[in-house]
Protein backbone atom coordinates (compact mmCIF):
# COMPACT_ATOMS: atom_id res chain seq x y z
CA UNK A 1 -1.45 -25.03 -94.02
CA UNK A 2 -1.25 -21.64 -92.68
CA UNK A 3 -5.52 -21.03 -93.47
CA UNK A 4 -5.85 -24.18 -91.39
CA UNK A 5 -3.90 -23.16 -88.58
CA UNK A 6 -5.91 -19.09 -88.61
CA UNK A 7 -9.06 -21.36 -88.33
CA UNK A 8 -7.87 -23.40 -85.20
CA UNK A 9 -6.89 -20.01 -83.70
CA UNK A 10 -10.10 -18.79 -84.12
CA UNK A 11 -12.32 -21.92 -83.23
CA UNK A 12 -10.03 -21.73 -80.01
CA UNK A 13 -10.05 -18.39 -78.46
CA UNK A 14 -13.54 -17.80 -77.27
CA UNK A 15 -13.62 -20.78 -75.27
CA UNK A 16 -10.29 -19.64 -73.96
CA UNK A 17 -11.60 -15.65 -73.71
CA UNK A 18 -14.28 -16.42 -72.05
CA UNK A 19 -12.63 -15.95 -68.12
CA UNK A 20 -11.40 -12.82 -68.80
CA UNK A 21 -14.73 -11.63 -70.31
CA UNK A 22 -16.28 -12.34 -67.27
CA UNK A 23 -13.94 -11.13 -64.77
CA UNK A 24 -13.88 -7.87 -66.83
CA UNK A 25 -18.14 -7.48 -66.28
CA UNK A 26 -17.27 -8.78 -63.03
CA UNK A 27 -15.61 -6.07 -62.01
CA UNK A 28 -17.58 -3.33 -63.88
CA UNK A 29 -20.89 -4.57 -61.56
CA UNK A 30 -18.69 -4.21 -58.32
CA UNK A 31 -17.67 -0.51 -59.27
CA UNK A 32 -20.67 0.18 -60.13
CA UNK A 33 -22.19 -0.90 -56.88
CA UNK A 34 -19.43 0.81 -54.85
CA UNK A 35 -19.38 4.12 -57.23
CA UNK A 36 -23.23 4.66 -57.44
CA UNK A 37 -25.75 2.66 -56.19
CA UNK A 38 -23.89 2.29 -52.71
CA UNK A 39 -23.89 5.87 -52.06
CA UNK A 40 -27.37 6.51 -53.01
CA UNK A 41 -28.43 3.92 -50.53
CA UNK A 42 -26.93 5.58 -47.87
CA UNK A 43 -27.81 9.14 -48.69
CA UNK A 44 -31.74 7.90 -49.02
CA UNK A 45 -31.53 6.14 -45.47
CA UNK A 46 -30.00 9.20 -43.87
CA UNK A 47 -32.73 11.00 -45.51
CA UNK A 48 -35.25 9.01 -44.16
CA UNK A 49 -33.65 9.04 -40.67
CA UNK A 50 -33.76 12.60 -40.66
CA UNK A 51 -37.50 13.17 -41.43
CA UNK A 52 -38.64 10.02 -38.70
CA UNK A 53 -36.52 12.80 -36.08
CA UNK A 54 -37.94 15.92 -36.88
CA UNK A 55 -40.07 17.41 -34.30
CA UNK A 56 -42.35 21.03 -33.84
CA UNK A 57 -40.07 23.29 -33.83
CA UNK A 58 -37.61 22.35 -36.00
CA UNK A 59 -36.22 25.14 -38.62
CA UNK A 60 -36.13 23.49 -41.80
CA UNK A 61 -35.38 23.99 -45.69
CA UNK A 62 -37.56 22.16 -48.73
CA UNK A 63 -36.51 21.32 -51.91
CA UNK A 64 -38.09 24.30 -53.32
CA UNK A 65 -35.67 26.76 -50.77
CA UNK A 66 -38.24 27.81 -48.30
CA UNK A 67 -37.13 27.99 -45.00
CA UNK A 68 -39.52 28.08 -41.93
CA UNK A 69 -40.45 26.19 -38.54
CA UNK A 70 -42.22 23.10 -37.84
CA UNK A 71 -45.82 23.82 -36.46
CA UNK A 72 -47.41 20.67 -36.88
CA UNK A 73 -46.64 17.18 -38.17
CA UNK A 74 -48.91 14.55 -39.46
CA UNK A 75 -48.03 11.27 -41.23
CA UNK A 76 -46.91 12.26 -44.79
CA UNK A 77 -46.61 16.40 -44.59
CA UNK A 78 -46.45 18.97 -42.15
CA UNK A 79 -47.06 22.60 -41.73
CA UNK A 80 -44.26 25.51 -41.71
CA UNK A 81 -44.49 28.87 -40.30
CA UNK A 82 -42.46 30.53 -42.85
CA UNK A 83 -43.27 34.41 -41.84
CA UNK A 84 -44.53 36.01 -39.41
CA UNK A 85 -48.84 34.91 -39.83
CA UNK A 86 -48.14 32.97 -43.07
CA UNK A 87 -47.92 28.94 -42.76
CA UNK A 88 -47.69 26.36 -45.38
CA UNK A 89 -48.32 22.68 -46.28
CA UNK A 90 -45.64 20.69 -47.20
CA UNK A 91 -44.52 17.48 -48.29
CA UNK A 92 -42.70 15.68 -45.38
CA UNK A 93 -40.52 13.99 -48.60
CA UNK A 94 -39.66 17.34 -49.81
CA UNK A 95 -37.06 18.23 -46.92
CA UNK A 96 -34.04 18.98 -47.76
CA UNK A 97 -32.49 20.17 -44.61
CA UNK A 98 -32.75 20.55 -40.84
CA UNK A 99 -31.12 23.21 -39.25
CA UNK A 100 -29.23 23.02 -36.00
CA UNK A 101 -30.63 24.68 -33.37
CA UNK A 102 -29.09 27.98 -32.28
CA UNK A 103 -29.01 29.44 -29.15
CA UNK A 104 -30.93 32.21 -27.45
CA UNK A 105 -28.03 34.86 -27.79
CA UNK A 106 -27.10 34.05 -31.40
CA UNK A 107 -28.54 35.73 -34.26
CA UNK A 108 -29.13 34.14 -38.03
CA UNK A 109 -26.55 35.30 -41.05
């Protein structure tokens, strides 16, 4: 009697654990969403924002850490002045930061 009822039991609970189940994964896809992949989409469209607005001029950082000025702009790269004669091609996708500008009495840390 009591093998007969452990077999009921068991014939019964995944029909009965199955709401739960998928609540659980449910839930796991929506923090996921909200943790990581959320965040990343909005970091990548600031990104993107940011390189459509920069203009000649513009002091800016790469990936790589070199700093310089915008000289000239094309579609996917531009060209930094990074010293005084010395200028550079770069990857437009390989800005990491644009600087504020400063003013004409301020000097750089």
């Amino acid at each position: 009697m009591l093998n007969l009822f452990a077999i009921a039991l068991q014939a019964a609970s995944p029909a009965r654990g199955l709401l739960p189940n998928i609540i659980m994964i449910g839930g796991m896809v929506a923090i996921f969403w909200f943790v990581l992949l959320r965040p990343q989409r909005k970091m990548r469209q600031q990104h993107e924002q940011m390189l459509t607005t920069l203009k000649k001029g513009d002091e800016i950082m790469t990936d790589g850490g070199i700093i310089g000025q915008v000289v000239h702009l094309a579609e996917d790269r531009l060209t930094l002045k990074t010293a005084e004669n010395t200028r550079i091609v770069v990857a437009r996708q390989k800005i990491a930061k644009v600087y504020p500008p400063t003013a004409a009495g301020e000097t750089k840390a």
